[in-house]
C-alpha atoms as a PDB file:
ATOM      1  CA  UNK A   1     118.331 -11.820 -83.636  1.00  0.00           C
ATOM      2  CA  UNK A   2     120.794  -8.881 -82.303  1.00  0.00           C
ATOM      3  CA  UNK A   3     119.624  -6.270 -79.604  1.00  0.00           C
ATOM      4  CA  UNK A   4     121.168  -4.259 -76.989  1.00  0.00           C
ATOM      5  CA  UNK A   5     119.821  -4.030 -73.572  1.00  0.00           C
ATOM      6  CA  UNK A   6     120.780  -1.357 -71.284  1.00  0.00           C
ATOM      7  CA  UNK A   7     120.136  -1.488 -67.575  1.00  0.00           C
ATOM      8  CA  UNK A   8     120.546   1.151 -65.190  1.00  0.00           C
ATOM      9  CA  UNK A   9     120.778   1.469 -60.849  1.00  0.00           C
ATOM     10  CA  UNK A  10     119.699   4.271 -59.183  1.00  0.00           C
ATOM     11  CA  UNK A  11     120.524   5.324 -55.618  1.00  0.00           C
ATOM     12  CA  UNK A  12     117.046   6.762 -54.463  1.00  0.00           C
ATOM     13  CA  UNK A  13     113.719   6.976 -56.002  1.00  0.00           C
ATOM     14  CA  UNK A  14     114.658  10.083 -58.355  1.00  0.00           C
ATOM     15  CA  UNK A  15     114.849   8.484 -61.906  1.00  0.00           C
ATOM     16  CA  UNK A  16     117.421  10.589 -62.316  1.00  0.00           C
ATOM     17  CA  UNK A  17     119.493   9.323 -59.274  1.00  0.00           C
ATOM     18  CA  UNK A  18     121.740   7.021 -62.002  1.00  0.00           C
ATOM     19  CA  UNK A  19     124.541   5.386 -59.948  1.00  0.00           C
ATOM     20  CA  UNK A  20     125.334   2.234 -62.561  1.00  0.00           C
ATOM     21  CA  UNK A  21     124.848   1.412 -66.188  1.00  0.00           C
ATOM     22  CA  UNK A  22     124.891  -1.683 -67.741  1.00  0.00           C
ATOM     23  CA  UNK A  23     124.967  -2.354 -71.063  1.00  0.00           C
ATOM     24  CA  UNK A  24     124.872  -5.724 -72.547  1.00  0.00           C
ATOM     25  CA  UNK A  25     124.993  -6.872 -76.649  1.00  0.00           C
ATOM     26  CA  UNK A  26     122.559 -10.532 -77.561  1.00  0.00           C
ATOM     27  CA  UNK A  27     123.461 -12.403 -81.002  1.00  0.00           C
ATOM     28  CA  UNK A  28     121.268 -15.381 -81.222  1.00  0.00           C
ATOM     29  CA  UNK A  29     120.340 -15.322 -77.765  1.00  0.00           C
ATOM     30  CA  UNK A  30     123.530 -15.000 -76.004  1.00  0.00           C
ATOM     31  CA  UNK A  31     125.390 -12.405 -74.717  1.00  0.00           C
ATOM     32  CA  UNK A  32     128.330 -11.768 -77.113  1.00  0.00           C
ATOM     33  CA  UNK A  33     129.581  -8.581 -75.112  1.00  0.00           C
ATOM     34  CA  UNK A  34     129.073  -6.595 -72.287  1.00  0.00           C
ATOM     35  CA  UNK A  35     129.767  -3.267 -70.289  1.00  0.00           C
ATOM     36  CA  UNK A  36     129.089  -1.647 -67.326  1.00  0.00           C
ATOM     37  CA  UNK A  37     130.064   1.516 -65.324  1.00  0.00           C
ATOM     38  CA  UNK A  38     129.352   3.291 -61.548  1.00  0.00           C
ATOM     39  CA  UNK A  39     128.217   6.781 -62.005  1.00  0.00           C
ATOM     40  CA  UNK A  40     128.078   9.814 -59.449  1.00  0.00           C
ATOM     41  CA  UNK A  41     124.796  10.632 -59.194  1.00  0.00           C
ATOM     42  CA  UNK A  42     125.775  13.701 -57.370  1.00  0.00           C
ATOM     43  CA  UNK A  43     122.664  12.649 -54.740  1.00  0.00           C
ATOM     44  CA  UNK A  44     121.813  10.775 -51.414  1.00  0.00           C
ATOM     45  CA  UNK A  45     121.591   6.942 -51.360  1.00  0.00           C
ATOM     46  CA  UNK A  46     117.996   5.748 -50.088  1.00  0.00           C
ATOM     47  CA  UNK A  47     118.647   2.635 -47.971  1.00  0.00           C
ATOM     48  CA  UNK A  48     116.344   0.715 -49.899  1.00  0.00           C
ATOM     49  CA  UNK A  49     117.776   1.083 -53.564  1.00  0.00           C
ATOM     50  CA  UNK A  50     120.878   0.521 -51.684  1.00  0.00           C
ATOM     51  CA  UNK A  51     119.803  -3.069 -50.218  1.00  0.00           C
ATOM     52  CA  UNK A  52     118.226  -3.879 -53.713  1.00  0.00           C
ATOM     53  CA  UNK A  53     121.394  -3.710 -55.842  1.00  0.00           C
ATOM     54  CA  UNK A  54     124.331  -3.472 -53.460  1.00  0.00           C
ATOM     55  CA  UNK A  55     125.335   0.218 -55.038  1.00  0.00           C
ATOM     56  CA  UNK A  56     126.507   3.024 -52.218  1.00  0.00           C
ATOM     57  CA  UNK A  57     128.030   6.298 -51.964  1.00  0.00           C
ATOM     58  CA  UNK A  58     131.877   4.270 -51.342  1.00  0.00           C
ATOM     59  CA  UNK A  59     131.295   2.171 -54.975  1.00  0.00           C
ATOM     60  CA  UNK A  60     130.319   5.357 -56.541  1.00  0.00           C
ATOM     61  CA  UNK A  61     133.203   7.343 -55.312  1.00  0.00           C
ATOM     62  CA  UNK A  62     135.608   8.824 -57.975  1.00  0.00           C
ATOM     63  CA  UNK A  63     133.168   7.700 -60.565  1.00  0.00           C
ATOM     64  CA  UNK A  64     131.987  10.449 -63.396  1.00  0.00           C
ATOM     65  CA  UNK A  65     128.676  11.737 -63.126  1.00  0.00           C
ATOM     66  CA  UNK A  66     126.053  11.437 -65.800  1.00  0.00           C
ATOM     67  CA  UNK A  67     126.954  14.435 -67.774  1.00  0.00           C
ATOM     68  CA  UNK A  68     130.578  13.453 -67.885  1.00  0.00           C
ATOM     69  CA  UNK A  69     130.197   9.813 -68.898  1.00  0.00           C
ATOM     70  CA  UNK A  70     127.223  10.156 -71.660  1.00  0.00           C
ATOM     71  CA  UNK A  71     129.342  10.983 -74.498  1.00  0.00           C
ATOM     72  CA  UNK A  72     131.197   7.787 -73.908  1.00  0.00           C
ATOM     73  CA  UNK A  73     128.408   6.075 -73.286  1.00  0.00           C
ATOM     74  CA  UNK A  74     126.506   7.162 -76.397  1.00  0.00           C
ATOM     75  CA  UNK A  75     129.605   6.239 -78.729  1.00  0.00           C
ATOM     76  CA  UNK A  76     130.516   3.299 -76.591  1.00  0.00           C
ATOM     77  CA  UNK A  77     131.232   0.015 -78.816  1.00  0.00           C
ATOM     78  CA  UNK A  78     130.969  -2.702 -76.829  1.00  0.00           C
END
């Protein structure tokens, strides 16, 4: 069996607060490739996301936001 499983961070509790994406390929169970990216989610960072995955305003910084990164995201062959 093959799937893709994509996991994504956020930096508050605004769905739309995206600050990582992770992308990882399975081929009989194992991961046979894998990708990940910080994003700007052009927002604040709630203490609590923060202490859940490690993710803050200095890892984000330079990063693209959303917009600019899901092109290469959606054509992304990992």
């Amino acid at each position: 069996m093959q799937f893709t499983a994509i996991d994504v961070e956020t930096a508050n509790a605004d769905m739309a607060s995206i600050c990582q994406i992770g992308i990882a390929q399975f081929k009989n169970g194992v991961v046979s490739n894998k990708w990940k990216t910080y994003i700007d989610p052009e927002d604040y960072f709630d203490d609590l996301n923060v202490s859940i995955h490690g993710v803050d305003a200095r890892a984000v910084r330079g990063a693209p936001t959303f917009r600019d990164a899901s092109d290469s995201i959606g054509a992304k062959q990992i």
